[in-house]
Protein backbone atom coordinates (compact mmCIF):
# COMPACT_ATOMS: atom_id res chain seq x y z
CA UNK A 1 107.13 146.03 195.31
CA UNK A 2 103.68 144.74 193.63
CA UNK A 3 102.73 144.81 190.24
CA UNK A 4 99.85 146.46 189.00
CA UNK A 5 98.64 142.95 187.92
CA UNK A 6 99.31 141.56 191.09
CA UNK A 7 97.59 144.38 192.91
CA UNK A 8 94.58 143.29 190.92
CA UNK A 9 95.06 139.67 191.30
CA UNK A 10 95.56 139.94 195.09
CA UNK A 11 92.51 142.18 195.51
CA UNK A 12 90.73 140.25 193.40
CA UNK A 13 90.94 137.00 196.09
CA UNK A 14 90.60 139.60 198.83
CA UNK A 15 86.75 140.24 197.67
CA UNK A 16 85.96 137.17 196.75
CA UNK A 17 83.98 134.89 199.06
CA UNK A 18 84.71 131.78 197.73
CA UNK A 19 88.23 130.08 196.07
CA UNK A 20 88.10 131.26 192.76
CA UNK A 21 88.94 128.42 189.71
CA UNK A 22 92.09 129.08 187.88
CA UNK A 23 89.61 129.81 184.83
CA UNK A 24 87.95 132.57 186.96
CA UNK A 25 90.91 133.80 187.41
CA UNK A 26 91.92 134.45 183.79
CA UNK A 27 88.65 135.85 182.95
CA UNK A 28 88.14 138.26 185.80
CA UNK A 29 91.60 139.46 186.17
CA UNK A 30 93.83 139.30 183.24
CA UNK A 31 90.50 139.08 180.30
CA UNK A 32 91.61 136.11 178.86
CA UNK A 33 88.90 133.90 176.87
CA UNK A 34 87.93 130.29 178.26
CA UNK A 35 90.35 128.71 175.40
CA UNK A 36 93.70 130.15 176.43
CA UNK A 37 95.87 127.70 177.85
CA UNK A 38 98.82 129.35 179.87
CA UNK A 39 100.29 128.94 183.52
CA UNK A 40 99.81 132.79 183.91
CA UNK A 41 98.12 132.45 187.10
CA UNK A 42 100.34 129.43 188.57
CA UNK A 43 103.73 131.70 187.57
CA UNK A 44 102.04 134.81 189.55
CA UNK A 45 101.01 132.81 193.10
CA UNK A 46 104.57 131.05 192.87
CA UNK A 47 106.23 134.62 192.47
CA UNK A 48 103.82 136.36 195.06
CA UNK A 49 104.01 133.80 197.71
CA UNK A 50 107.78 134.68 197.30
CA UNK A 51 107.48 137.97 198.04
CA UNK A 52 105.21 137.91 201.31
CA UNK A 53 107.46 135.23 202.37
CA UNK A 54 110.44 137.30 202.26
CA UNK A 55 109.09 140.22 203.54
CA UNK A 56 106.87 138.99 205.89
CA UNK A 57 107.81 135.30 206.65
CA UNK A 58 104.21 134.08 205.89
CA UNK A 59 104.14 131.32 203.79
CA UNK A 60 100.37 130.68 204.15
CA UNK A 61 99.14 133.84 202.59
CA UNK A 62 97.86 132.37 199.31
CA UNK A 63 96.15 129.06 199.65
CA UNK A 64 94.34 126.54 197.58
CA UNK A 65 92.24 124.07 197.30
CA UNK A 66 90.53 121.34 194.91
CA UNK A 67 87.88 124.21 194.15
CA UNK A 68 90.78 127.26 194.20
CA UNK A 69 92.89 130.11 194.87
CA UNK A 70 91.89 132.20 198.17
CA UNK A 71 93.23 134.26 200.77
């Protein structure tokens, strides 16, 4: 089972057409202000990717890059 945030957050890379910056991220998704440090974003891949790999054996479903997060 998702989240609602993780509903969002996965939808969210779904529309985009570009990787999106961890900053983005924060902003678009959760409303956090450019000056929040946290690992919010890092702790929700790392759980997600858990979850698609168990249930679906894809490891690859979330991927990054030097310019983001994308799907």
């Amino acid at each position: 089972k998702l989240t609602e945030r993780e509903k969002d957050f996965l939808l969210f890379l779904k529309n985009s057409k570009k990787p999106q910056t961890i900053r983005n991220i924060l902003e678009s998704v959760w409303g956090y202000s450019q000056k929040v440090e946290t690992h919010t974003v890092e702790t929700h891949v790392h759980r997600l990717r858990k979850k698609i790999l168990d249930k679906f054996g894809d490891n690859n479903f979330i991927k990054n890059n030097n310019k983001g997060y994308f799907i």
